[in-house]
Protein backbone atom coordinates (compact mmCIF):
# COMPACT_ATOMS: atom_id res chain seq x y z
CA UNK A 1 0.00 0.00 0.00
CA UNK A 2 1.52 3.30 -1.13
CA UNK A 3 1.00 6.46 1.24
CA UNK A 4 -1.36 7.83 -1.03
CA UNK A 5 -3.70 4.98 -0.45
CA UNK A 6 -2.84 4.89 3.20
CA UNK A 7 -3.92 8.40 3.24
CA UNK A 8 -7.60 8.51 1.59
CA UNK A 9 -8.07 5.33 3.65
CA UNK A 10 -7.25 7.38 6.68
CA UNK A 11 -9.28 10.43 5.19
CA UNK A 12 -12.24 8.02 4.65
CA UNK A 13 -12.56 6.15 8.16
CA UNK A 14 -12.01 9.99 9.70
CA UNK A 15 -15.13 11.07 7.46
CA UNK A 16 -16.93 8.03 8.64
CA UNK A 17 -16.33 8.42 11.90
CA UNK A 18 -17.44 12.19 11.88
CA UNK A 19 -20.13 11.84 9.80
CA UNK A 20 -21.24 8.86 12.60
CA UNK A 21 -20.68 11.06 15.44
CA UNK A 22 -22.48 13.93 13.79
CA UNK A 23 -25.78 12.16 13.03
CA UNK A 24 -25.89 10.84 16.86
CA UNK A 25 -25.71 14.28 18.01
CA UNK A 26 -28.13 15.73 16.15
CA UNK A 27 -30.68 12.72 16.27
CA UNK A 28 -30.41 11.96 13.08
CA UNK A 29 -31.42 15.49 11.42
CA UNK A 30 -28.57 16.23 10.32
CA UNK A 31 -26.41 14.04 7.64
CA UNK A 32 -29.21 11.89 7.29
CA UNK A 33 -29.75 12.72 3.32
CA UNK A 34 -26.05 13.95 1.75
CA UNK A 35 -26.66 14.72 -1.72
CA UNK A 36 -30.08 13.37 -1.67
CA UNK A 37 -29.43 10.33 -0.68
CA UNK A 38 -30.22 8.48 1.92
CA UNK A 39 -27.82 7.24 4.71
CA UNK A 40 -28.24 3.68 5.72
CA UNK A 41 -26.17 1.67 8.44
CA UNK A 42 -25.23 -1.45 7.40
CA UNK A 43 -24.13 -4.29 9.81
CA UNK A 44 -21.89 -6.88 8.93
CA UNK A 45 -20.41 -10.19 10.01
CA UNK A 46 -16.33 -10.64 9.44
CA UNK A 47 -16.09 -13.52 7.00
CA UNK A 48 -12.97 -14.37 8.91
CA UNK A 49 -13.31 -13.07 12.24
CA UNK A 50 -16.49 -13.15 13.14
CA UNK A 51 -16.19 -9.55 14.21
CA UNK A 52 -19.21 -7.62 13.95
CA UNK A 53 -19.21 -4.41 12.07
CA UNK A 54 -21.42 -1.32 11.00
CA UNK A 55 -20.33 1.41 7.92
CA UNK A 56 -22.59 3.93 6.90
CA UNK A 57 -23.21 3.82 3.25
CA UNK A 58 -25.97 6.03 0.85
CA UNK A 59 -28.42 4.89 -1.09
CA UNK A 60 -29.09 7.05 -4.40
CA UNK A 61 -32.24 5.04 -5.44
CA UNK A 62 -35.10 3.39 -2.74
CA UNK A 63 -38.50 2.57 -2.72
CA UNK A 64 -40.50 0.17 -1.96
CA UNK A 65 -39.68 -2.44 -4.15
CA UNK A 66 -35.39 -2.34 -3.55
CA UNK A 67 -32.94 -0.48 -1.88
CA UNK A 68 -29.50 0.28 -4.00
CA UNK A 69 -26.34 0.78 -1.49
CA UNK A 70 -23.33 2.74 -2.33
CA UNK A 71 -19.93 1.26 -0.77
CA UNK A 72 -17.54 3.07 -3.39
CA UNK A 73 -14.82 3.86 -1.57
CA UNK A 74 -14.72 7.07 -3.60
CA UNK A 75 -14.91 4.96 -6.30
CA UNK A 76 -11.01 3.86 -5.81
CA UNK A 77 -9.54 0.05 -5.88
CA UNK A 78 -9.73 -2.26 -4.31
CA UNK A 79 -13.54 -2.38 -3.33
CA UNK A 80 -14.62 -1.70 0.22
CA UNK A 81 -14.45 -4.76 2.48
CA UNK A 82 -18.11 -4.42 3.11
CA UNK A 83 -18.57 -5.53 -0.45
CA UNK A 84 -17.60 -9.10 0.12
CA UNK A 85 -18.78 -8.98 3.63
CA UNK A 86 -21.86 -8.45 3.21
CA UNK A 87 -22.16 -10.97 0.24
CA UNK A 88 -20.73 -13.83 3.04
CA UNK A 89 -24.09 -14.31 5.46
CA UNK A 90 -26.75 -12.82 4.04
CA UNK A 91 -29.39 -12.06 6.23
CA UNK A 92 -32.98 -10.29 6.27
């Protein structure tokens, strides 16, 4: 991993994290809709570990038929780890 990588990684968890920490605060007002989309919280099972996890993705087109998540990654390589994650257990 080159430091260029190592730093949008960094930049991205740090977002993630604020964007989190923002939304609790303001009870979910604020954040909730970024560009229009909606913010869902997706929980996920480690393949591996068996570690549970959560991300925040968007989701740029919902109704009541499907639900279409965004885990870009800023749309850079490789894909997000949530991507094969959530593929691993799937669960309703």
């Amino acid at each position: 991993m080159n430091i260029r990588t190592t730093l949008v990684d960094t930049g991205m968890k740090a977002m993630n994290i604020a964007h989190r920490a923002i939304m609790t605060a303001s009870g979910g007002r604020l954040l909730s809709n970024p560009m229009g989309m909606p913010t869902v919280e997706l929980h996920t099972i480690g393949r591996k570990s068996g570690q549970r996890r959560s991300t925040l993705l968007t989701a740029p087109v919902h109704n009541a038929d499907r639900v279409v998540l965004v885990a870009s990654k800023g749309r850079r390589r490789p894909q997000p780890a949530v991507v094969p994650e959530s593929c691993g257990q799937p669960r309703r």
